[in-house]
N, C-alpha and C. Protein backbone atom coordinates (compact mmCIF):
# COMPACT_ATOMS: atom_id res chain seq x y z
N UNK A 1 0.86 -1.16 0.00
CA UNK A 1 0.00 0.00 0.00
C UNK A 1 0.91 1.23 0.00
N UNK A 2 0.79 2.22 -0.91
CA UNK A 2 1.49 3.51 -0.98
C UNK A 2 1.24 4.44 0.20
N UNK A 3 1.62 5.29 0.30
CA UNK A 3 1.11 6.47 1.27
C UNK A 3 0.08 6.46 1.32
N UNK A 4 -0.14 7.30 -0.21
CA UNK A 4 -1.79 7.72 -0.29
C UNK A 4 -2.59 7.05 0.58
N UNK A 5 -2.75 5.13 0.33
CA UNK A 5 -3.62 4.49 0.89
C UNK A 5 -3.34 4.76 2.18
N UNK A 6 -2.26 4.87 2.59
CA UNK A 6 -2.37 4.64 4.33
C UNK A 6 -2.54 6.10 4.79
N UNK A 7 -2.29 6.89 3.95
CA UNK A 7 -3.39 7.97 4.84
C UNK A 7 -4.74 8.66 4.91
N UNK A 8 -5.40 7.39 3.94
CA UNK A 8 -6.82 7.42 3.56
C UNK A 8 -7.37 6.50 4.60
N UNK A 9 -6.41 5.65 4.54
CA UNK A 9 -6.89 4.73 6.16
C UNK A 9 -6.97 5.14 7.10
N UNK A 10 -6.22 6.19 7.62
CA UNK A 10 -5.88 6.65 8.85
C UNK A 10 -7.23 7.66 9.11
N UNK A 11 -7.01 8.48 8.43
CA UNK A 11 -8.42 9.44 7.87
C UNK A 11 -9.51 8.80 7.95
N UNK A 12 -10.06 7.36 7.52
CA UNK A 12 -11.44 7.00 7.64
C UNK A 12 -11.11 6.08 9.19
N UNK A 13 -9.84 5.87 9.40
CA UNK A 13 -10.49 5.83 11.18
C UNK A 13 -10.30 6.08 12.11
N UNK A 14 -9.72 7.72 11.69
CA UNK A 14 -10.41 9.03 12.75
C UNK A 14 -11.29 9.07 12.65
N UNK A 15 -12.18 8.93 11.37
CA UNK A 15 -13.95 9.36 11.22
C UNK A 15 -14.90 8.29 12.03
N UNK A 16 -13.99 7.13 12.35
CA UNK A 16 -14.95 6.09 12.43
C UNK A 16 -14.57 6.37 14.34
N UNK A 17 -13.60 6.17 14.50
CA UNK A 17 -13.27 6.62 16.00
C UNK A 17 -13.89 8.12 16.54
N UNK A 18 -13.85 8.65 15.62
CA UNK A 18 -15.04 10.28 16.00
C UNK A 18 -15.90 9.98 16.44
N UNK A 19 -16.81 9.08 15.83
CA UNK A 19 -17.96 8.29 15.18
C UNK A 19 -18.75 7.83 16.69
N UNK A 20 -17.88 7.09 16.91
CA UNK A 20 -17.95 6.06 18.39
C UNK A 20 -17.32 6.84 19.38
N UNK A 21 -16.87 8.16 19.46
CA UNK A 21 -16.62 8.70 20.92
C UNK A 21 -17.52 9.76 21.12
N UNK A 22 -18.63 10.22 20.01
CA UNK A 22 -19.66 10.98 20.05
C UNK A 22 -20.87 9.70 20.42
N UNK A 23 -20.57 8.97 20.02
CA UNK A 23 -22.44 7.67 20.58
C UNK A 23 -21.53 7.71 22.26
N UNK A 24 -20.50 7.38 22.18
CA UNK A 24 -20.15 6.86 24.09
C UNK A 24 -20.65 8.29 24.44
N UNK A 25 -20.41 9.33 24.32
CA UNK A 25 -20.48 10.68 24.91
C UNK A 25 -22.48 10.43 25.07
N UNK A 26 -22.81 10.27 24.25
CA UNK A 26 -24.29 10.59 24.31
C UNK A 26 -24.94 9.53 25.24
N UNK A 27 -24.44 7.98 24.71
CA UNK A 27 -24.88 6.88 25.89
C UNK A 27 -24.45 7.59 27.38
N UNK A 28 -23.33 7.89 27.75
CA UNK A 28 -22.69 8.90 29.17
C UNK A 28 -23.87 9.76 29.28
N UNK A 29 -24.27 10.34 28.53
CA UNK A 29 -25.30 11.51 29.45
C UNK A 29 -26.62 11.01 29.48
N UNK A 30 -26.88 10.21 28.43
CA UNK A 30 -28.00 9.52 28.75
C UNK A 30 -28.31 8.65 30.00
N UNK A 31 -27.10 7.98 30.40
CA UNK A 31 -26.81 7.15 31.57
C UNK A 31 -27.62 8.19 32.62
N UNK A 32 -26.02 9.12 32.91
CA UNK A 32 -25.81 10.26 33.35
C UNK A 32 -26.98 10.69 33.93
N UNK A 33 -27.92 11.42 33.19
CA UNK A 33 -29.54 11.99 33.13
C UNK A 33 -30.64 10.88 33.95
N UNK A 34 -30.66 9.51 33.40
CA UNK A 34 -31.01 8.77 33.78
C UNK A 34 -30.57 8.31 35.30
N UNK A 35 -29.69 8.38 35.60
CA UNK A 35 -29.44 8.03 37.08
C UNK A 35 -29.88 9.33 38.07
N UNK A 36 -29.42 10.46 37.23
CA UNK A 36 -30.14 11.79 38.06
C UNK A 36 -31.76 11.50 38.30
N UNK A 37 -32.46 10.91 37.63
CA UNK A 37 -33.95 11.30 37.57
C UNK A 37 -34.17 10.01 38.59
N UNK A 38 -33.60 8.79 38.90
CA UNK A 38 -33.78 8.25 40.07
C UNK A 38 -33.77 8.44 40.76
N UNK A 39 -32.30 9.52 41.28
CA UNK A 39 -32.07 9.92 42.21
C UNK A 39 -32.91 10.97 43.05
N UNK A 40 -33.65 11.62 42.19
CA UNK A 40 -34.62 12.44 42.43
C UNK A 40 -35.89 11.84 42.95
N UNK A 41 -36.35 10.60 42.59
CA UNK A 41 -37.62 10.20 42.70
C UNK A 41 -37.14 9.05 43.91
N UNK A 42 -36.32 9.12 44.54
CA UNK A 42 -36.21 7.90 45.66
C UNK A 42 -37.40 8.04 47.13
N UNK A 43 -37.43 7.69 47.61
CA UNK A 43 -38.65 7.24 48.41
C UNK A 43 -38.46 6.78 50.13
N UNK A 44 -38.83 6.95 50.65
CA UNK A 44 -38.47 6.28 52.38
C UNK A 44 -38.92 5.02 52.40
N UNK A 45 -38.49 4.01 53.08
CA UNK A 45 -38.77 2.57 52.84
C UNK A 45 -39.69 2.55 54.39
N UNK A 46 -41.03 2.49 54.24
CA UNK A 46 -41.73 2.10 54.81
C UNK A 46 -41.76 0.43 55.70
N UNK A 47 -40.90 -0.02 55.81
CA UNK A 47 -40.98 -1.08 56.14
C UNK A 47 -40.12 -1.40 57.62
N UNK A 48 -40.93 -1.85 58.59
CA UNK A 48 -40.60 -1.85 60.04
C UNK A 48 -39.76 -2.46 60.19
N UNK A 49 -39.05 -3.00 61.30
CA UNK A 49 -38.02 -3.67 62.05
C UNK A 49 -38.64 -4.96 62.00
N UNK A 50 -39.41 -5.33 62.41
CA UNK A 50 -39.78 -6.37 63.02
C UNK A 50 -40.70 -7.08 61.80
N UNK A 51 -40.87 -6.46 60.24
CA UNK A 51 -41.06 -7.14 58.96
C UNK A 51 -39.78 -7.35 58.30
N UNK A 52 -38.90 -6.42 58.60
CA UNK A 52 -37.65 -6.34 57.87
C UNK A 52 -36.87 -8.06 58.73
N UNK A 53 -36.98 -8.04 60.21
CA UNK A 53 -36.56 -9.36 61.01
C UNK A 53 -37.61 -10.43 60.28
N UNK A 54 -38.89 -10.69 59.83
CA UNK A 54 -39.49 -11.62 59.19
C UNK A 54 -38.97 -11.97 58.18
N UNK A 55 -38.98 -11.37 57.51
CA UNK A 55 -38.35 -10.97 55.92
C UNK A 55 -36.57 -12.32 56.09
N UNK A 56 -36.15 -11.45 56.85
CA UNK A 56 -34.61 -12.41 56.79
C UNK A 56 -34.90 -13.75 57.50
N UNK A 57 -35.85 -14.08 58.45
CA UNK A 57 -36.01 -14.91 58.98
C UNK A 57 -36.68 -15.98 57.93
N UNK A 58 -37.46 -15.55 57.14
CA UNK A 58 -38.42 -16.48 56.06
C UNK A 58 -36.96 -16.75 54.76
N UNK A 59 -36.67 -15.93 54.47
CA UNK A 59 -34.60 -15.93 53.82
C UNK A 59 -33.86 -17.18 54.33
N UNK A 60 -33.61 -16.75 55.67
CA UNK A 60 -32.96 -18.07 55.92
C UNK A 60 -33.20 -19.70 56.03
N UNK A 61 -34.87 -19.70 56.38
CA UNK A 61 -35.11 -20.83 56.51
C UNK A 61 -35.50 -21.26 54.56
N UNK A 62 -35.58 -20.53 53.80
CA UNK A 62 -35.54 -20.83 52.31
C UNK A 62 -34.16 -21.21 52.30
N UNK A 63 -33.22 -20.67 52.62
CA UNK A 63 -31.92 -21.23 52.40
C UNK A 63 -31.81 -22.65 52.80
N UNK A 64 -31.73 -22.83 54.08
CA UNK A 64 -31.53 -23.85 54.55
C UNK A 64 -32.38 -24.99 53.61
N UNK A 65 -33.44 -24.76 53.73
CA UNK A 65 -34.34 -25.91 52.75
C UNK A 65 -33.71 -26.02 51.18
N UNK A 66 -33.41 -25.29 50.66
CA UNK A 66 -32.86 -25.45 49.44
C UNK A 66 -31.57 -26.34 49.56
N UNK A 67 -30.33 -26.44 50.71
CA UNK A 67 -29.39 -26.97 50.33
C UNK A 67 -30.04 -28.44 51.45
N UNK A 68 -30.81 -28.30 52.11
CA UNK A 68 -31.63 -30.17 52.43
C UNK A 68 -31.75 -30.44 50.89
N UNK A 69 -32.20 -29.89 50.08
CA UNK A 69 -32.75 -30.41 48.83
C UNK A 69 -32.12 -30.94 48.11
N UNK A 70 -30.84 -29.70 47.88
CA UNK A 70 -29.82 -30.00 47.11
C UNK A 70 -29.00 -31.53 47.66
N UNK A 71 -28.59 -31.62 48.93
CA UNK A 71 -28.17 -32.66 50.01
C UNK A 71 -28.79 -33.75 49.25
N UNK A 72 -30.48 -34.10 49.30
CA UNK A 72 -30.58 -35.00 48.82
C UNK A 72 -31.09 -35.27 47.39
N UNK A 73 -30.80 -34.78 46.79
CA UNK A 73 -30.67 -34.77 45.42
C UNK A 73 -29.31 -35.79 45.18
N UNK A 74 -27.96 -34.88 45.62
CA UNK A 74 -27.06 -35.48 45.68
C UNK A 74 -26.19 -37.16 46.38
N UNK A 75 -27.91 -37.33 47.44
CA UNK A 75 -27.71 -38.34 47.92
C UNK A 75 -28.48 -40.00 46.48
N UNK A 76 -29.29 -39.26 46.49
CA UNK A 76 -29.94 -40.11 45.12
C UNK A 76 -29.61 -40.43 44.48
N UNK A 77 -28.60 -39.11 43.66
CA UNK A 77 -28.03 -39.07 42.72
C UNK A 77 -26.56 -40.49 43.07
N UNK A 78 -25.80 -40.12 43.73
CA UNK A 78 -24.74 -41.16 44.14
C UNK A 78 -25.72 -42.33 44.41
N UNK A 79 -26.53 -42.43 45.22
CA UNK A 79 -26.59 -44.30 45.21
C UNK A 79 -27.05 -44.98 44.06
N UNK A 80 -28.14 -44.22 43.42
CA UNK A 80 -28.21 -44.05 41.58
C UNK A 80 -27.12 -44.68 41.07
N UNK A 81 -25.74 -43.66 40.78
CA UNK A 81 -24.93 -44.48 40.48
C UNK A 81 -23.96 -45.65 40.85
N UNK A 82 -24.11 -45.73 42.38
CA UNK A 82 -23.14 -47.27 43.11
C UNK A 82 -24.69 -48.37 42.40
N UNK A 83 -25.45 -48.25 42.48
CA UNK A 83 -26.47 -49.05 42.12
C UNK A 83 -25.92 -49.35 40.51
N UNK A 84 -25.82 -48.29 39.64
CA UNK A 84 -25.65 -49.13 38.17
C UNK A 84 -24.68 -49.90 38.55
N UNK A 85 -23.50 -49.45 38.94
CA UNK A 85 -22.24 -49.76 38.80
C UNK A 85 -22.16 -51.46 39.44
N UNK A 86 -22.74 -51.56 40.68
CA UNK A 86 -23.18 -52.66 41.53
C UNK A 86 -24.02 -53.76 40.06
N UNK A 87 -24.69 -53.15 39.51
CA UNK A 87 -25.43 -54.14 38.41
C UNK A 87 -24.35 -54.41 37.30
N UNK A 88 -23.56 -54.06 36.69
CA UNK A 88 -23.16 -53.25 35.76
C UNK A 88 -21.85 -54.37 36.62
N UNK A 89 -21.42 -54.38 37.32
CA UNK A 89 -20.25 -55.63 37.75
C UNK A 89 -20.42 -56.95 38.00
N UNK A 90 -22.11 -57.31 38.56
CA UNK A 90 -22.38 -58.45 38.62
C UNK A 90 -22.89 -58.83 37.41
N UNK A 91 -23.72 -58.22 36.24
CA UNK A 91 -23.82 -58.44 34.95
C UNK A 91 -22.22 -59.36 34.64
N UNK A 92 -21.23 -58.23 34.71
CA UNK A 92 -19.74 -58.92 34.04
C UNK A 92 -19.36 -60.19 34.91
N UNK A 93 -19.85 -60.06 35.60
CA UNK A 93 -19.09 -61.32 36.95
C UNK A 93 -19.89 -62.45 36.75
N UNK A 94 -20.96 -62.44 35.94
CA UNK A 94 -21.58 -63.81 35.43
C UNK A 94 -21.49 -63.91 33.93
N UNK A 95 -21.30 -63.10 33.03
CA UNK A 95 -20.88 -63.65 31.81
C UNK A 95 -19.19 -63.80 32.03
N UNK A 96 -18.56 -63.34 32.80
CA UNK A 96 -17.48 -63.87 32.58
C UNK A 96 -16.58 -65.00 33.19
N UNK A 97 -17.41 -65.77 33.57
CA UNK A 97 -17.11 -67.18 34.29
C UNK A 97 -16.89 -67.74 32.94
């Protein structure tokens, strides 16, 4: 490529890098604007002590129940497989007499 070309290249991508630091500039204030107008409309959280203590209390016991679940899922799941495996050796241990 001669000059010429490479400074026709260079030239179309300044235009194209112009291009894309005027959309980031506009997405930025759009952001920008947008986070202001939340900030404006925020609110007092009406919600007591003693719903806010329910609230984490009904949280934790969802937790806990989810990993019993998970627990035995994983217990199933393993004897599931000692069970094939258990079939799956005595299968071989009688054809191969």
């Amino acid at each position: 490529m001669g000059t010429l070309g490479c400074i026709n290249d260079m030239m179309r991508r300044d235009k194209e890098n112009r291009e894309l630091r005027r959309a980031s500039r506009e997405r930025l204030n759009e952001t920008r604007n947008r986070l202001l107008d939340v900030k404006g409309k925020r609110s007092e959280c009406n919600v007591s002590y003693e719903q806010l203590e329910h609230i984490a209390h009904e949280t934790r016991e969802w937790e806990e129940k989810e990993r019993n679940s998970f627990l035995k899922g994983k217990l199933v799941f393993i004897t599931l497989l000692a069970g094939i495996v258990l079939l799956i050796g005595a299968v071989l241990a009688l054809f191969c007499k």
